[in-house]
C-alpha atoms as a PDB file:
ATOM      1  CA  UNK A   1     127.691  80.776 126.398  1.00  0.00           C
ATOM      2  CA  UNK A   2     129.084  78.540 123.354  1.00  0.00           C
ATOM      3  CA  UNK A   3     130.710  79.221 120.615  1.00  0.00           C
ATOM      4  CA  UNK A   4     129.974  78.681 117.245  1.00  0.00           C
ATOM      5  CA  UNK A   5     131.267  78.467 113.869  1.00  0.00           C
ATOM      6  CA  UNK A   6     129.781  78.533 110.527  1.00  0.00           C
ATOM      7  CA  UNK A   7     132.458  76.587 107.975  1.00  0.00           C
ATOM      8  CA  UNK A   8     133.185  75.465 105.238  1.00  0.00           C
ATOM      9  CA  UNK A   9     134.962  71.937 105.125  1.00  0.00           C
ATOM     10  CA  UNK A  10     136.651  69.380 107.597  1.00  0.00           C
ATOM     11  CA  UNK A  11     139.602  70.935 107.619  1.00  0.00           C
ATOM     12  CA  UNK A  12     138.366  74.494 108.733  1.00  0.00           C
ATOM     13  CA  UNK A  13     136.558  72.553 111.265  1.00  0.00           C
ATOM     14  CA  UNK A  14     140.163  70.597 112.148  1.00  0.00           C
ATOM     15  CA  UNK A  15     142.363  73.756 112.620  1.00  0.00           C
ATOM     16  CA  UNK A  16     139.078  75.805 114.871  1.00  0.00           C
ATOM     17  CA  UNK A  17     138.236  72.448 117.266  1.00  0.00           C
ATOM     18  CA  UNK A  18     139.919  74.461 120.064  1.00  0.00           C
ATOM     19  CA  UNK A  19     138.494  77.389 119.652  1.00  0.00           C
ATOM     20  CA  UNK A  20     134.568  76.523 119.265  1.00  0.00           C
ATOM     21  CA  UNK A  21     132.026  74.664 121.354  1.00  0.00           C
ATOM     22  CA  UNK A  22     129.879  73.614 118.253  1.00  0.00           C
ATOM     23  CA  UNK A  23     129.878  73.737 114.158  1.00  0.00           C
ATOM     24  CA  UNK A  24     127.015  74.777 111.923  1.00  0.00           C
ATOM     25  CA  UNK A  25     127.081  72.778 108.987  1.00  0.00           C
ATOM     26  CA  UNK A  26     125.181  73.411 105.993  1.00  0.00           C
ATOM     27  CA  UNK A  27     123.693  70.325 104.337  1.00  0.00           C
ATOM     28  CA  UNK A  28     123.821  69.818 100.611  1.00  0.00           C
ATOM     29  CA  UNK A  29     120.566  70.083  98.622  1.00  0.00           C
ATOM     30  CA  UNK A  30     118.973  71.721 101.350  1.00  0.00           C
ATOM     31  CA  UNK A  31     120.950  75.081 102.779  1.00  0.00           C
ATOM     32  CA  UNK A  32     120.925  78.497 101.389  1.00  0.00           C
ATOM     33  CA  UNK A  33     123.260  81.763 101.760  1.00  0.00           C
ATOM     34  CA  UNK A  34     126.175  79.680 101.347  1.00  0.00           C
ATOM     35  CA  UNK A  35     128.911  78.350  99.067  1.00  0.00           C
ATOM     36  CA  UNK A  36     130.118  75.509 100.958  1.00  0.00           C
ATOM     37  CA  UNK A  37     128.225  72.138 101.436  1.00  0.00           C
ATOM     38  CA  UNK A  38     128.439  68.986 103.367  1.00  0.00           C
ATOM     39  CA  UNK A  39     127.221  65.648 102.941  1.00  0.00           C
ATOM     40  CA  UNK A  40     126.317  63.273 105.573  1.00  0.00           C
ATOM     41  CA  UNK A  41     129.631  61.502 105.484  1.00  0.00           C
ATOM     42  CA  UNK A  42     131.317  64.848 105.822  1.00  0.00           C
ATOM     43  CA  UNK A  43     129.145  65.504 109.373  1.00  0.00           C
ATOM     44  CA  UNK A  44     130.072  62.037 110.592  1.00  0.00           C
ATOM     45  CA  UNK A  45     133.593  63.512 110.012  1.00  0.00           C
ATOM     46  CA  UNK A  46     133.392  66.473 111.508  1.00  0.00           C
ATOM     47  CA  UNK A  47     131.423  65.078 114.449  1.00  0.00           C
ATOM     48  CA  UNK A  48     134.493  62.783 115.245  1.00  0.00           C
ATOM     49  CA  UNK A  49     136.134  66.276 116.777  1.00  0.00           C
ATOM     50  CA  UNK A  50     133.860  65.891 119.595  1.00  0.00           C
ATOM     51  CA  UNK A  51     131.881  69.176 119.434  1.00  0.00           C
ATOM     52  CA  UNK A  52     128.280  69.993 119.004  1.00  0.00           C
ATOM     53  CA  UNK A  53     126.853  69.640 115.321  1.00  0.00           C
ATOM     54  CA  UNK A  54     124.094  71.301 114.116  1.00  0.00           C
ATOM     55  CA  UNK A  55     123.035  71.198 110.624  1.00  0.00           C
ATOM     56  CA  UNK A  56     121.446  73.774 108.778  1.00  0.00           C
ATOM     57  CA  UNK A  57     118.630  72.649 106.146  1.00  0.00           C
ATOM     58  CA  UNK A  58     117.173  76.018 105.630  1.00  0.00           C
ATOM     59  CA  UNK A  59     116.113  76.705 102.110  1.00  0.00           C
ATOM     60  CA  UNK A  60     111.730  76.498 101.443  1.00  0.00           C
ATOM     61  CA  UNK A  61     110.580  72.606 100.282  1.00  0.00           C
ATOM     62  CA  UNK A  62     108.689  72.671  97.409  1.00  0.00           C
ATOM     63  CA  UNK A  63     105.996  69.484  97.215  1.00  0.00           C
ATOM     64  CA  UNK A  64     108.426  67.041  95.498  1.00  0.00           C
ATOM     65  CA  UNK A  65     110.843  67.516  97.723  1.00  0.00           C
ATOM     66  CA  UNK A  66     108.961  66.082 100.542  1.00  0.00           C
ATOM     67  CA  UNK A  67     109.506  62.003 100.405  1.00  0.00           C
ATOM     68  CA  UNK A  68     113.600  62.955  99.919  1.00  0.00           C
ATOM     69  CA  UNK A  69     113.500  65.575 102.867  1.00  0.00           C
ATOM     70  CA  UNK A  70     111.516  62.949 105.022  1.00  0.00           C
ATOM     71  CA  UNK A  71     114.613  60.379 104.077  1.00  0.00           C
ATOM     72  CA  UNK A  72     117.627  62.727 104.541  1.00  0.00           C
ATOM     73  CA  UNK A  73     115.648  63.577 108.143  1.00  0.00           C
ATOM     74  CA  UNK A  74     115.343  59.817 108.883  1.00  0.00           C
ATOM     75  CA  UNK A  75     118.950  60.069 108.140  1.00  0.00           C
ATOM     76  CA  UNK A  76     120.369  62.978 110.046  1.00  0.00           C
ATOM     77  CA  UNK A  77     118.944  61.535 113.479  1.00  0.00           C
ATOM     78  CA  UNK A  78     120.361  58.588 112.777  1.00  0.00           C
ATOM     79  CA  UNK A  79     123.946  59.850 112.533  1.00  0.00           C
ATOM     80  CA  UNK A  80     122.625  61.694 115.853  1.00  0.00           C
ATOM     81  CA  UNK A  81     123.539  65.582 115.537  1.00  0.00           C
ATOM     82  CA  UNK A  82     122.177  68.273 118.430  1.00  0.00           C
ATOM     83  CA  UNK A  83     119.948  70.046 115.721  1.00  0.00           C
ATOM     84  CA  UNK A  84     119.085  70.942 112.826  1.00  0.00           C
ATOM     85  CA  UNK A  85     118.235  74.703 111.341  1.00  0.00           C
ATOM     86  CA  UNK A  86     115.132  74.597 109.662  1.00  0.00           C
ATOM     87  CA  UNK A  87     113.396  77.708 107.859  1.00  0.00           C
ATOM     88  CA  UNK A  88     110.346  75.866 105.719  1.00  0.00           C
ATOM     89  CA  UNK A  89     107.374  75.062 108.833  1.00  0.00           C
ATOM     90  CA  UNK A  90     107.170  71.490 107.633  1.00  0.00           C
ATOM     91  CA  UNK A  91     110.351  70.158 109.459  1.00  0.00           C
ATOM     92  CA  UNK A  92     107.681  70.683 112.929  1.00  0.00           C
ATOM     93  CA  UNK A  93     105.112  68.840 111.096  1.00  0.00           C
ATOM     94  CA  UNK A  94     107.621  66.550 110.052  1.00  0.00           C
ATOM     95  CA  UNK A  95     109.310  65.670 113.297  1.00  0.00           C
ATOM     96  CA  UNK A  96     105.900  64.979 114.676  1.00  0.00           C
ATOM     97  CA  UNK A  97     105.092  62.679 111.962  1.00  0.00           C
ATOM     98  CA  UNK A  98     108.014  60.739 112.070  1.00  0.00           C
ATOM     99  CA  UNK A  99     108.293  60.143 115.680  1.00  0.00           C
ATOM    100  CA  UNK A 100     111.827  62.161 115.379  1.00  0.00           C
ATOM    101  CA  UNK A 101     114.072  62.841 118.795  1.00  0.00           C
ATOM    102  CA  UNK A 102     116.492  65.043 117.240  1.00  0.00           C
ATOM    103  CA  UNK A 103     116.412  69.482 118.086  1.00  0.00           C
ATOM    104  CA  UNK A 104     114.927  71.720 116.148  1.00  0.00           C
ATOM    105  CA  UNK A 105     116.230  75.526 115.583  1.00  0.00           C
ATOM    106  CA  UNK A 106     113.764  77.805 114.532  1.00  0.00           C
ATOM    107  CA  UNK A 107     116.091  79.938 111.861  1.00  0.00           C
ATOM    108  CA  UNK A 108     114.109  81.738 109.572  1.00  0.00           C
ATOM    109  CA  UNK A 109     116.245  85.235 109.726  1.00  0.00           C
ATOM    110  CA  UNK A 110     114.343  87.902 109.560  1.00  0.00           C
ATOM    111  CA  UNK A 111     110.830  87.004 111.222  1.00  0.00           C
ATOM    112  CA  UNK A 112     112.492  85.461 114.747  1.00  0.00           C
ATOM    113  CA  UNK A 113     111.996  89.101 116.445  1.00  0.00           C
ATOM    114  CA  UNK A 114     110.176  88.440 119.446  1.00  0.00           C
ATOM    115  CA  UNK A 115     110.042  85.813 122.205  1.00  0.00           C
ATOM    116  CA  UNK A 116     106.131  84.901 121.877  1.00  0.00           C
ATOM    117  CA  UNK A 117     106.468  83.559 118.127  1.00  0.00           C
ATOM    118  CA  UNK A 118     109.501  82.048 119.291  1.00  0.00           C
ATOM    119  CA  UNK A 119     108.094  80.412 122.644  1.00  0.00           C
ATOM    120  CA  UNK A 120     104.881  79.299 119.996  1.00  0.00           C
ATOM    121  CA  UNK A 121     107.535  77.559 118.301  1.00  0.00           C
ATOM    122  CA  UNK A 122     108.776  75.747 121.157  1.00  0.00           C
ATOM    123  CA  UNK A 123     105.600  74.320 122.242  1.00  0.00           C
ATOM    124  CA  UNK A 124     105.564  73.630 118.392  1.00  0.00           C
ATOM    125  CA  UNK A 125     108.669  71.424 119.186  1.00  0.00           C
ATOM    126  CA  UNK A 126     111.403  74.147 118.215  1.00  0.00           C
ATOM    127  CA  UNK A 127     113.865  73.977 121.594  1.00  0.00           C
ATOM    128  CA  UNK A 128     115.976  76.565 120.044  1.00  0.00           C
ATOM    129  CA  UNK A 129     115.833  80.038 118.047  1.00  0.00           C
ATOM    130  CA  UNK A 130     118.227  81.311 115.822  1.00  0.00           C
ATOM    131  CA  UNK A 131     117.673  85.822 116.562  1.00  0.00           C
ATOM    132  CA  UNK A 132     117.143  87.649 113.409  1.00  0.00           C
ATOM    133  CA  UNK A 133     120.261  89.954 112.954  1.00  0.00           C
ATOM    134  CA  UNK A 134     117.907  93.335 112.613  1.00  0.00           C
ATOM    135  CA  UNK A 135     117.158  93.448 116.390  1.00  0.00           C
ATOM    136  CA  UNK A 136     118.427  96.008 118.666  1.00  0.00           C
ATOM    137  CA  UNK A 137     119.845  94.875 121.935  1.00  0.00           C
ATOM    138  CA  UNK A 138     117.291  96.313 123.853  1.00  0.00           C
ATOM    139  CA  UNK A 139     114.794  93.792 121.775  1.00  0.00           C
ATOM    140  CA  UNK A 140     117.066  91.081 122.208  1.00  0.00           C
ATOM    141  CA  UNK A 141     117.674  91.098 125.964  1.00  0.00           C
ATOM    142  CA  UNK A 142     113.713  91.282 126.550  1.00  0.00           C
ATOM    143  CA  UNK A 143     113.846  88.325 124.458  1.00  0.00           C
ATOM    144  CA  UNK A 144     116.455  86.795 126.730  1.00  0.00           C
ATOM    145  CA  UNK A 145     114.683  87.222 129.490  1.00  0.00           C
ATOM    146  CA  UNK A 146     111.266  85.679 128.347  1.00  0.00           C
ATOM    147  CA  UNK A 147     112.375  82.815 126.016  1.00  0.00           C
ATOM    148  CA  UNK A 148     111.782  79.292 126.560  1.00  0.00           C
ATOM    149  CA  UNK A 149     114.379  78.466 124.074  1.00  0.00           C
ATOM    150  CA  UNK A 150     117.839  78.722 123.730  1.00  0.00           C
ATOM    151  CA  UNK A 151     119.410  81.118 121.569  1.00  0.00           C
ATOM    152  CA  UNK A 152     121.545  81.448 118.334  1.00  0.00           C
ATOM    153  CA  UNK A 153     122.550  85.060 117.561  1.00  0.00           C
ATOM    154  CA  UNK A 154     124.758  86.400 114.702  1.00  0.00           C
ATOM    155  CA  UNK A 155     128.193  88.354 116.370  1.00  0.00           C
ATOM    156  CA  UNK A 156     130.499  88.210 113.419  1.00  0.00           C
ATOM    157  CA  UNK A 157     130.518  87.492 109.815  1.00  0.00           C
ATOM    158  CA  UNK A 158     128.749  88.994 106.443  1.00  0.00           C
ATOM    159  CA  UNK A 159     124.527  89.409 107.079  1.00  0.00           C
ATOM    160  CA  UNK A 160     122.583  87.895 104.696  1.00  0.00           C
ATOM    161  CA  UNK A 161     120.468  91.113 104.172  1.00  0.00           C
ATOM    162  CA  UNK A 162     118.346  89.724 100.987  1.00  0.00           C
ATOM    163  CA  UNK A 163     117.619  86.288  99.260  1.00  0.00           C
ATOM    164  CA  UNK A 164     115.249  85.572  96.018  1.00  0.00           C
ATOM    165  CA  UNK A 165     114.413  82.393  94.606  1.00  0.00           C
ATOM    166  CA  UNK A 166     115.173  83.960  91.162  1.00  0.00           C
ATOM    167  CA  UNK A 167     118.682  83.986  89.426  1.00  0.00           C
ATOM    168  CA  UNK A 168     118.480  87.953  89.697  1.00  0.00           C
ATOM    169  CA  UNK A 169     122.656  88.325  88.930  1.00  0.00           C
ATOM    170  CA  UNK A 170     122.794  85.449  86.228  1.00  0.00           C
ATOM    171  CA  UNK A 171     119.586  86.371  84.655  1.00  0.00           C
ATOM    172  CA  UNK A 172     121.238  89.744  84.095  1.00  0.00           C
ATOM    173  CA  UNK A 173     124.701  87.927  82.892  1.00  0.00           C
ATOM    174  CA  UNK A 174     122.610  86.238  80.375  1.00  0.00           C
ATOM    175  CA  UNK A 175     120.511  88.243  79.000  1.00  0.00           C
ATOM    176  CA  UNK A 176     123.536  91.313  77.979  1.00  0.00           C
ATOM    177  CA  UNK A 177     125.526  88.094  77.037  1.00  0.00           C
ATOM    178  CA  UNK A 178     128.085  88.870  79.352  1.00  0.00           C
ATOM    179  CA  UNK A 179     130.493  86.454  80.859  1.00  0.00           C
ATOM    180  CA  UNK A 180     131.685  85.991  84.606  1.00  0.00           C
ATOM    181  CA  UNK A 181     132.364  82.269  85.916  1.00  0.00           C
ATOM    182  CA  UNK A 182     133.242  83.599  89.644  1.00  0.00           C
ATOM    183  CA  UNK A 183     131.020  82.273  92.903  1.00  0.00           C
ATOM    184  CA  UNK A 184     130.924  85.487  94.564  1.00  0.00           C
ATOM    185  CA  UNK A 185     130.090  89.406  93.106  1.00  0.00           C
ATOM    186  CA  UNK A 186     129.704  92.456  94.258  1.00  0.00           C
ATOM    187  CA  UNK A 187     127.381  95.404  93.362  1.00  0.00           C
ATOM    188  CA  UNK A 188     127.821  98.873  94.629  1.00  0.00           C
ATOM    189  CA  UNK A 189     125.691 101.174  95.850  1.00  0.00           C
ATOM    190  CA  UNK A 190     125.540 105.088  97.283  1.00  0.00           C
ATOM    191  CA  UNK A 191     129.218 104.406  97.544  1.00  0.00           C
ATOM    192  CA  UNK A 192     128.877 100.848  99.651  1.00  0.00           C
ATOM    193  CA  UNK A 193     129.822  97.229  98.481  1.00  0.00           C
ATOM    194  CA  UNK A 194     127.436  94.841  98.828  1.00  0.00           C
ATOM    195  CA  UNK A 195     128.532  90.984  98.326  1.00  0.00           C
ATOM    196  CA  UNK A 196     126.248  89.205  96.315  1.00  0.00           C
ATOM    197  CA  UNK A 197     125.839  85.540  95.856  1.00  0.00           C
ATOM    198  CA  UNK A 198     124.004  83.773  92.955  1.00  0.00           C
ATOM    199  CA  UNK A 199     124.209  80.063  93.615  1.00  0.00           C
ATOM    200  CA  UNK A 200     121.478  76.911  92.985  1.00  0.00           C
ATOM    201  CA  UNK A 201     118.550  78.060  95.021  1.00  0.00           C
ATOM    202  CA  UNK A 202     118.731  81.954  94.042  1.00  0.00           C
ATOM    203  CA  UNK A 203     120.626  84.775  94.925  1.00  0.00           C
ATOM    204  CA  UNK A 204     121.388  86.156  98.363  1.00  0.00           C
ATOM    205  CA  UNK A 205     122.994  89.630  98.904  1.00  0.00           C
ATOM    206  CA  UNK A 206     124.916  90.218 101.975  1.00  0.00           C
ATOM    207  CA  UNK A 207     125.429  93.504 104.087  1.00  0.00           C
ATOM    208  CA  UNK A 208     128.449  95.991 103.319  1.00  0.00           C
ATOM    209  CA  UNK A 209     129.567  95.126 106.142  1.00  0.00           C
ATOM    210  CA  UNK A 210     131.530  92.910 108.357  1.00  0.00           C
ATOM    211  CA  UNK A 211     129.318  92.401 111.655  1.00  0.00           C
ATOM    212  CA  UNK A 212     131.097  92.369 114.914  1.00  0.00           C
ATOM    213  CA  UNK A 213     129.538  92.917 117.915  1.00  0.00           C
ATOM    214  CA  UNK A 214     132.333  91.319 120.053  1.00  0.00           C
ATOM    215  CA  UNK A 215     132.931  94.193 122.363  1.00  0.00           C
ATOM    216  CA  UNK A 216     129.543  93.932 123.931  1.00  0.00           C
ATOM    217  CA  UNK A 217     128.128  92.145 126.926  1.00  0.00           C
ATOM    218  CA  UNK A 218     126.484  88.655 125.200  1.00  0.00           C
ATOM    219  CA  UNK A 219     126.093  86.352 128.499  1.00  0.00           C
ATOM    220  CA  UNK A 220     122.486  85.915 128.164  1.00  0.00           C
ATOM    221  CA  UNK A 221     122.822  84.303 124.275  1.00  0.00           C
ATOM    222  CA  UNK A 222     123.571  81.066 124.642  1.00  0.00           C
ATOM    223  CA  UNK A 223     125.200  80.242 121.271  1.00  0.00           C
ATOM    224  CA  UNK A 224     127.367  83.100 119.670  1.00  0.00           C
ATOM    225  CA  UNK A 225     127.527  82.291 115.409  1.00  0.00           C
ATOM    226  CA  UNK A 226     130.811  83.475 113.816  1.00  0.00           C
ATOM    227  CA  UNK A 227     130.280  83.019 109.821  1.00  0.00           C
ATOM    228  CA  UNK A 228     133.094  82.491 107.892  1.00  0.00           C
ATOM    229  CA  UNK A 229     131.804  83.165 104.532  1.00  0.00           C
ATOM    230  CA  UNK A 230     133.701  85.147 102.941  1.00  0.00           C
ATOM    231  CA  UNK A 231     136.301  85.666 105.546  1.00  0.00           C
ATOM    232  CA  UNK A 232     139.868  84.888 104.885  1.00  0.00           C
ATOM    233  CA  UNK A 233     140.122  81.693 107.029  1.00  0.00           C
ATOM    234  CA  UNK A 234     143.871  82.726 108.927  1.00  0.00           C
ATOM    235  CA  UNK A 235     141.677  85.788 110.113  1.00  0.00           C
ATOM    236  CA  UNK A 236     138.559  84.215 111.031  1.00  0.00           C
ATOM    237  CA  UNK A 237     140.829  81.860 113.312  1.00  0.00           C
ATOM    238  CA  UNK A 238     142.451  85.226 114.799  1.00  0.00           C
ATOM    239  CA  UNK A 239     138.943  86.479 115.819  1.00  0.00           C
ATOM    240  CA  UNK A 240     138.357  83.209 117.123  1.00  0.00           C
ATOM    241  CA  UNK A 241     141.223  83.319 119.118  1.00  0.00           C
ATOM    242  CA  UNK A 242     141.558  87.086 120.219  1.00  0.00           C
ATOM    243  CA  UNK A 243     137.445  86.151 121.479  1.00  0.00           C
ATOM    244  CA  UNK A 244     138.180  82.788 123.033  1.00  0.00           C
ATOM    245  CA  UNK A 245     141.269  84.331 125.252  1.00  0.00           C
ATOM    246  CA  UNK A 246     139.847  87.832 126.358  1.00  0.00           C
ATOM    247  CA  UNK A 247     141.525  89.661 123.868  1.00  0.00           C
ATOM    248  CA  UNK A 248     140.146  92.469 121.689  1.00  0.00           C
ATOM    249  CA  UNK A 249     140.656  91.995 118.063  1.00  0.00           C
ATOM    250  CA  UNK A 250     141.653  95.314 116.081  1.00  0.00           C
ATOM    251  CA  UNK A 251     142.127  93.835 112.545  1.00  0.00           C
ATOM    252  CA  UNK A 252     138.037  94.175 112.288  1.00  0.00           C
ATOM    253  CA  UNK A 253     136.236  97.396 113.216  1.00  0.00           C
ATOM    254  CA  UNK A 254     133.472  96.873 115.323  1.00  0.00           C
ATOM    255  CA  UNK A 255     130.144  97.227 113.412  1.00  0.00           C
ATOM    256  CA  UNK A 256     126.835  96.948 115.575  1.00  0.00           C
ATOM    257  CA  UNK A 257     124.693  96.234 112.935  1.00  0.00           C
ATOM    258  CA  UNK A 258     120.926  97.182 114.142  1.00  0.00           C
ATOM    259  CA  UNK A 259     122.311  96.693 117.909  1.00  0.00           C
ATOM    260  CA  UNK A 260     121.804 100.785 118.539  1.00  0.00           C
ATOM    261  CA  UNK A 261     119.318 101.676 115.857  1.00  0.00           C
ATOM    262  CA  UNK A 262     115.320 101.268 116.417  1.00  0.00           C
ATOM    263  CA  UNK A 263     113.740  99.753 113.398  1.00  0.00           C
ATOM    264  CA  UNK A 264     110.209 102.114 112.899  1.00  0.00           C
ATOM    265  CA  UNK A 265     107.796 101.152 109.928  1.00  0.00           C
ATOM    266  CA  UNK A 266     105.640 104.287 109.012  1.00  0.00           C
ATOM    267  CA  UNK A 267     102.829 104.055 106.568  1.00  0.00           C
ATOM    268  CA  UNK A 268     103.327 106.728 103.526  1.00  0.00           C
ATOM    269  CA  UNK A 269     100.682 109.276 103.233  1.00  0.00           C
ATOM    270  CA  UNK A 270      99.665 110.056  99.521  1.00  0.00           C
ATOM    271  CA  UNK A 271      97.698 113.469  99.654  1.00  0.00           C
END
């Protein structure tokens, strides 16, 4: 069991190496549901801390995107990271194509639900799947138990509950003329506050919520994902830290998420 940090520069990465067994770092140009970027110098830096490094590139290629995306791949295995998030199909056509050596995590949220699509995916060339956050743990240990790859699951950090390719919150800003210059907004609803992010590639809006499923029995997940978006960094560390040494952490309530709740679709009726 491993854990694992989403961050957001070298020197979050710095102050967490002794805390974490591997860094998710989202790549510029190419990662969504985040405000923090890094470039392929900044991975060669954070790679000299001796962890794993995987590198999410998980926003949808559109066609002229595909001769860059085939150079920054040809790139990323040469700086030689462990994988590399991918949510647009391509990267498995891609890897194929290009004769490429380097992981693949299958990490397209809300669709990795079961263990068949996800063992599909591994013949595909996927070695690794990335557990969509709306699973129960009943779902998730039967996927556990049956998957040929090894798993990525969400246990603390903001849930990225909603993203659209469309400027939804700055579309709105600029149409009733109205100005706000921050990164980060929130909207509320029925009494709950919802982050919401409008960045390059659309808007994403994030659960009330602070996930953390810490208290619960994890040994069959192989990678544990603590997201720091959004998270004062002095008490993501604590969580870190509190986790790492046994400790239960009390400055977060715990929030299970979907852990306890069955998810049941019911087609509507009209008389």
């Amino acid at each position: 069991m491993n854990l694992v940090a989403i961050i957001k520069d070298f020197k979050q990465a710095n102050g967490l190496k002794d805390l974490v067994d591997a860094f998710i770092l989202p790549i510029k140009d190419y990662s969504i549901n985040t405000n923090y970027t890094f470039s392929l110098d900044d991975v060669l830096e954070v790679k000299k801390l001796g962890k794993e490094i995987f590198v999410s590139m998980n926003k949808n290629i559109h066609d002229s995107e595909v001769d860059n995306l085939k150079e920054m791949l040809i790139n990323v295995e040469k700086i030689g990271v462990d994988g590399i998030l991918f949510y647009d199909i391509a990267f498995i056509q891609m890897k194929k194509e290009l004769g490429l050596k380097t992981d693949l995590v299958w990490s397209q949220e809300h669709l990795v639900t079961n263990y068949e699509t996800i063992n599909y995916w591994n013949d595909k060339g996927a070695n690794y799947a990335y557990l969509s956050s709306e699973l129960s743990k009943e779902e998730i240990d039967v996927i556990a138990s049956n998957s040929k790859s090894k798993l990525f699951m969400n246990v603390f950090g903001y849930v990225p509950m909603f993203t659209s390719r469309r400027h939804l919150v700055n579309n709105y800003l600029e149409y009733f003329g109205l100005n706000d210059s921050s990164k980060n907004k929130t909207i509320y609803k029925e009494g709950k506050r919802y982050p919401i992010m409008d960045g390059t590639y659309g808007t994403t809006v994030y659960s009330d919520y602070i996930l953390n499923v810490l208290d619960e029995d994890l040994s069959s997940i192989d990678y544990l994902v603590f997201n720091s978006h959004l998270i004062d960094e002095n008490d993501f560390k604590g969580v870190l830290y509190n986790y790492r040494n046994g400790m239960l952490d009390y400055k977060f309530p715990y929030e299970h998420g979907f852990l306890y709740k069955k998810v049941v679709y019911r087609v509507k009726k009209n008389d």
